[in-house]
N, C-alpha and C. Protein backbone atom coordinates (compact mmCIF):
# COMPACT_ATOMS: atom_id res chain seq x y z
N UNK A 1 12.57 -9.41 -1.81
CA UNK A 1 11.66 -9.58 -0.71
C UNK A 1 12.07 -10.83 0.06
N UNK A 2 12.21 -10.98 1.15
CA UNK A 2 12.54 -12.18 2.29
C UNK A 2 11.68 -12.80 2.19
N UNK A 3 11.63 -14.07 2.67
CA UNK A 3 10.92 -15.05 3.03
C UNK A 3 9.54 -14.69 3.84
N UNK A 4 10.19 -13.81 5.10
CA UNK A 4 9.37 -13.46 5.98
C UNK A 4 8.58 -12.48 5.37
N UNK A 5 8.71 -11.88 4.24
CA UNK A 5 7.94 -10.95 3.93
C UNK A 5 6.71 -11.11 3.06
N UNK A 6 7.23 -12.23 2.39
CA UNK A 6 6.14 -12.86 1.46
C UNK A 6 5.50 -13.41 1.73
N UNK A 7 5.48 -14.16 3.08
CA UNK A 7 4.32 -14.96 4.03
C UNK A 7 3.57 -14.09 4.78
N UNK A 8 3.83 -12.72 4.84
CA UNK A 8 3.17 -12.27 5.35
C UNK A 8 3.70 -12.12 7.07
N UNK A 9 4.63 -12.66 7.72
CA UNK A 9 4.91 -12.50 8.80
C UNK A 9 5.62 -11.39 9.20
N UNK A 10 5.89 -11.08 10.64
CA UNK A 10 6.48 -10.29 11.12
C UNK A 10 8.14 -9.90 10.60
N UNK A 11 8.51 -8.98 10.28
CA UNK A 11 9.53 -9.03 9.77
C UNK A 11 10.67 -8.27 10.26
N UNK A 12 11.75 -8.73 11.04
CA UNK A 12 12.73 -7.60 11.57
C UNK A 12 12.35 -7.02 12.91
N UNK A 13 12.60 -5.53 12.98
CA UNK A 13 12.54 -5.37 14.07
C UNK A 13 10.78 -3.98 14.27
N UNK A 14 10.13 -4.58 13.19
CA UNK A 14 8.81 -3.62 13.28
C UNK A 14 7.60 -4.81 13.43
N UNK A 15 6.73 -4.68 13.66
CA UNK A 15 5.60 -5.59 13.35
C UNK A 15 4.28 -5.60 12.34
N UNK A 16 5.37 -4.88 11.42
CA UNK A 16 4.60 -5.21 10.15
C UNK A 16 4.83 -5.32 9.12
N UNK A 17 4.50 -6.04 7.99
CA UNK A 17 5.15 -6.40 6.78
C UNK A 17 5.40 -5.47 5.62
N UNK A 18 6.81 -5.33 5.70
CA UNK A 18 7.13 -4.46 4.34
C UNK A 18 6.34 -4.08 2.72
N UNK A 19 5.58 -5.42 2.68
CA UNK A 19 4.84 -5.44 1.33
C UNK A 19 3.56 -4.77 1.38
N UNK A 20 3.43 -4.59 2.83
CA UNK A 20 1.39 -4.20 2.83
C UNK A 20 1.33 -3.02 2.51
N UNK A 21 0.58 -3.22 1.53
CA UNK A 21 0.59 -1.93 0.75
C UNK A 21 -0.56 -1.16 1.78
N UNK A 22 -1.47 -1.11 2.93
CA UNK A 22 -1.74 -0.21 3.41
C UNK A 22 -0.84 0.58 4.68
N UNK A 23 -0.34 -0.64 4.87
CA UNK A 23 0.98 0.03 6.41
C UNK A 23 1.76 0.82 5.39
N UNK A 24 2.49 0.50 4.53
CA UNK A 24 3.29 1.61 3.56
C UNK A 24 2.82 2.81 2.77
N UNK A 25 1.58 2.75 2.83
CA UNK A 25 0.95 4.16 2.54
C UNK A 25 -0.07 4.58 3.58
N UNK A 26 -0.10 4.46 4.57
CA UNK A 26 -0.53 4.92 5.69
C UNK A 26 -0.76 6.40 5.62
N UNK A 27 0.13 6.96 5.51
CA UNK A 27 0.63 8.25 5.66
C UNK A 27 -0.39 9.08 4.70
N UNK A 28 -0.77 8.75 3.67
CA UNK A 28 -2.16 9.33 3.08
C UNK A 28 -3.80 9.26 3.94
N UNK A 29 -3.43 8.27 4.67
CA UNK A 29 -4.30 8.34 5.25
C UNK A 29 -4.67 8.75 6.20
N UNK A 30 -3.88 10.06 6.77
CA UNK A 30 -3.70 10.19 8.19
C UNK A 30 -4.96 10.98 8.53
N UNK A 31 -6.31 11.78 7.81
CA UNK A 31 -7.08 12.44 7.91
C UNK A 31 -8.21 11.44 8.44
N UNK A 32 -8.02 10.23 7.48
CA UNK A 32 -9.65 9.63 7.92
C UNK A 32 -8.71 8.59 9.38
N UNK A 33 -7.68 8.32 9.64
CA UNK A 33 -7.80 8.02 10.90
C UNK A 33 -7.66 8.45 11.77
N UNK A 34 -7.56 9.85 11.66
CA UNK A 34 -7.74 11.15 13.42
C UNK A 34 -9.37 11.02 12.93
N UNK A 35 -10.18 10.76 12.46
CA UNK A 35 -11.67 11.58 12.44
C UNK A 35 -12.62 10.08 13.03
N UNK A 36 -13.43 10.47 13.42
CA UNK A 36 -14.31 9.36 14.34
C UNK A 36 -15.48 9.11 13.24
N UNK A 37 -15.07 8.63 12.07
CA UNK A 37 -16.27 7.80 11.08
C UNK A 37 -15.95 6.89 10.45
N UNK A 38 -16.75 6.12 9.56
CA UNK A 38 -15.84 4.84 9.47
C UNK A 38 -16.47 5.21 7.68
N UNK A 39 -14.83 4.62 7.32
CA UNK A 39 -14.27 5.18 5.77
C UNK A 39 -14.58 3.93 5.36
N UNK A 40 -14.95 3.59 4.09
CA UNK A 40 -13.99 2.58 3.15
C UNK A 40 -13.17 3.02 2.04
N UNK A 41 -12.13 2.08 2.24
CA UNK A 41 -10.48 2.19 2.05
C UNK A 41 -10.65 1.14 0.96
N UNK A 42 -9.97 1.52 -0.49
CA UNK A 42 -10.11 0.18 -1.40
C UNK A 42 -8.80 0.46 -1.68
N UNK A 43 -7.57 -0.39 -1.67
CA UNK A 43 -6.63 -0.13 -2.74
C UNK A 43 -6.49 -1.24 -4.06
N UNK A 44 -5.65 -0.45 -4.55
CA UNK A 44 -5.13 -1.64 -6.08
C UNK A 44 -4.15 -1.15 -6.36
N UNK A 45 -3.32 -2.10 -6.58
CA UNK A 45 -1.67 -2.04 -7.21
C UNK A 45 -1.45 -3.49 -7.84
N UNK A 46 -0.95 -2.98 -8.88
CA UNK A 46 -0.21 -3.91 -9.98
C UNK A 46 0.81 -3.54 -10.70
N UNK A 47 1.62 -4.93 -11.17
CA UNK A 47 2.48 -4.25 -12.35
C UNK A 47 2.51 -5.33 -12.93
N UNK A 48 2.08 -4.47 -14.41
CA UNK A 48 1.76 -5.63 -15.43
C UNK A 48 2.93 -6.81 -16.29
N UNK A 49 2.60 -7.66 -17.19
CA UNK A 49 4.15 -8.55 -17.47
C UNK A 49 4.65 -7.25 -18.20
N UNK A 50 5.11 -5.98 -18.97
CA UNK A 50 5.90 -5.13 -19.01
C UNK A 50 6.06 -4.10 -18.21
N UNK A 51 5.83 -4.54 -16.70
CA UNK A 51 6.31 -3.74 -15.69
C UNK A 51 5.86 -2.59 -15.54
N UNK A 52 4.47 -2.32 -16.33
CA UNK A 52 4.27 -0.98 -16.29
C UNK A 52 3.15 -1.21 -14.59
N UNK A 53 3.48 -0.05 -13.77
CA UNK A 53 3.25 0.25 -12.59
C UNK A 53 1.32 0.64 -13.08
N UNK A 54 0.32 0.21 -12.00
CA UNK A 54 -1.08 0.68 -11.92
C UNK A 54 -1.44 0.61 -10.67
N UNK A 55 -2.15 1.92 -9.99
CA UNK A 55 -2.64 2.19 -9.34
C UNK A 55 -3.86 2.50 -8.77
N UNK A 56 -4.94 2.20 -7.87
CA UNK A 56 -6.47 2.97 -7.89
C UNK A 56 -6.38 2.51 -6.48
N UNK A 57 -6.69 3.95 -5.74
CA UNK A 57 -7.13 4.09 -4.41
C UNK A 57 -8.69 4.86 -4.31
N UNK A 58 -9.31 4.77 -3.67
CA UNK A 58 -10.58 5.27 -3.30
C UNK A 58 -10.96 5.19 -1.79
N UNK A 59 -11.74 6.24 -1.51
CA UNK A 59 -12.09 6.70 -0.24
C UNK A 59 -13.92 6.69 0.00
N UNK A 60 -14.25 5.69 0.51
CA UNK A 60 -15.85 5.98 -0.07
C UNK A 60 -15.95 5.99 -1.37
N UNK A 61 -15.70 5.42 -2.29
CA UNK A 61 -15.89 5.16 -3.60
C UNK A 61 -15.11 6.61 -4.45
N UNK A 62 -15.12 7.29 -3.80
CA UNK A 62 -14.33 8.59 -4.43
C UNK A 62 -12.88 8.08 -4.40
N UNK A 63 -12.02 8.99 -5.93
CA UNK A 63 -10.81 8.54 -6.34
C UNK A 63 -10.32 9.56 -5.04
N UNK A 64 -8.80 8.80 -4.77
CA UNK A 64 -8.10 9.04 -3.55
C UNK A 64 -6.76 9.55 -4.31
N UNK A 65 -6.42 10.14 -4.41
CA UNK A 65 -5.00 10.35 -5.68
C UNK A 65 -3.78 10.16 -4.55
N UNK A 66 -3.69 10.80 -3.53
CA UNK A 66 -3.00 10.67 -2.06
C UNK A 66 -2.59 9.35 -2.42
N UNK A 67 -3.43 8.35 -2.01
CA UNK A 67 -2.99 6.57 -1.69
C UNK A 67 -2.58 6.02 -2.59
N UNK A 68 -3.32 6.61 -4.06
CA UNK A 68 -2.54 5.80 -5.45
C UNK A 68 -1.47 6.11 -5.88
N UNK A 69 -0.74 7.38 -5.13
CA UNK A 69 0.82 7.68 -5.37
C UNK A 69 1.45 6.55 -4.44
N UNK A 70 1.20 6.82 -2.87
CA UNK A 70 2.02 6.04 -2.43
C UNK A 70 1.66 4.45 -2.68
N UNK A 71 0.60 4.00 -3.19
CA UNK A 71 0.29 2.69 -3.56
C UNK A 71 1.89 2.30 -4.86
N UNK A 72 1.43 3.32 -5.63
CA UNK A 72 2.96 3.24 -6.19
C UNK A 72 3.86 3.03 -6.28
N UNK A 73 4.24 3.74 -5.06
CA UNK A 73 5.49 3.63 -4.31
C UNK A 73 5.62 2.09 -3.98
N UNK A 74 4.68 1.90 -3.22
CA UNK A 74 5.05 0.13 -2.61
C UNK A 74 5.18 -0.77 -4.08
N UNK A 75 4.64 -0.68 -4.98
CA UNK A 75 5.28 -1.39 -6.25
C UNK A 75 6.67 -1.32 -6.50
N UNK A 76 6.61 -0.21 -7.03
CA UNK A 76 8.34 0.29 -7.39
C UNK A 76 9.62 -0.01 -6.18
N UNK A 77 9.07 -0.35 -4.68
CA UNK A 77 9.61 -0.68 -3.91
C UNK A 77 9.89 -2.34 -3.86
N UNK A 78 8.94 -2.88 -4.13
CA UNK A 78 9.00 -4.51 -4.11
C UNK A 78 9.45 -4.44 -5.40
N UNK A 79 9.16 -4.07 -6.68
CA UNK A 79 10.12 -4.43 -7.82
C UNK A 79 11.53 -4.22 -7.70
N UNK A 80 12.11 -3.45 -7.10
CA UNK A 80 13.80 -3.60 -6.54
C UNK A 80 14.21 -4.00 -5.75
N UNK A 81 12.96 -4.89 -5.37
CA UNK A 81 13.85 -5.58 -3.45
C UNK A 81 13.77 -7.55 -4.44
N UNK A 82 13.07 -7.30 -5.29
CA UNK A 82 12.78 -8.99 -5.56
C UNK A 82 13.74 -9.53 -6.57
């Protein structure tokens, strides 16, 4: 992970940070942001000291299975970039 990425700043040539785990799973979410109501969005991602990958997304308190894959993903992605 860059410098710029871990501060949270703009990074490259997009304007948004590689690590955020909601810009990188966006794409699960593409239902509740075409629809005109307002969601709550919780994520969680970790990986524990034996690297084992954890995930929990929810949509309105309901499990989201969609976001906790790609929540995933953004782990397993920052564990090979760092």
């Amino acid at each position: 992970m860059t410098a710029a990425a871990s501060a949270g700043e703009e990074c490259g040539d997009h304007d948004s940070c590689p690590c955020c785990p909601f810009t990188n799973s966006i794409d699960a979410f593409s239902e509740q942001l075409a629809a005109q109501a307002f969601f709550g969005i919780r994520l969680y991602a970790c990986r524990d000291d034996n690297g084992m990958l954890a995930a929990d997304c929810r949509v309105n308190g309901e499990d989201f299975p969609a976001g906790a894959e790609l929540l995933r993903a953004v782990i397993r992605n920052a564990q090979l970039t760092q």
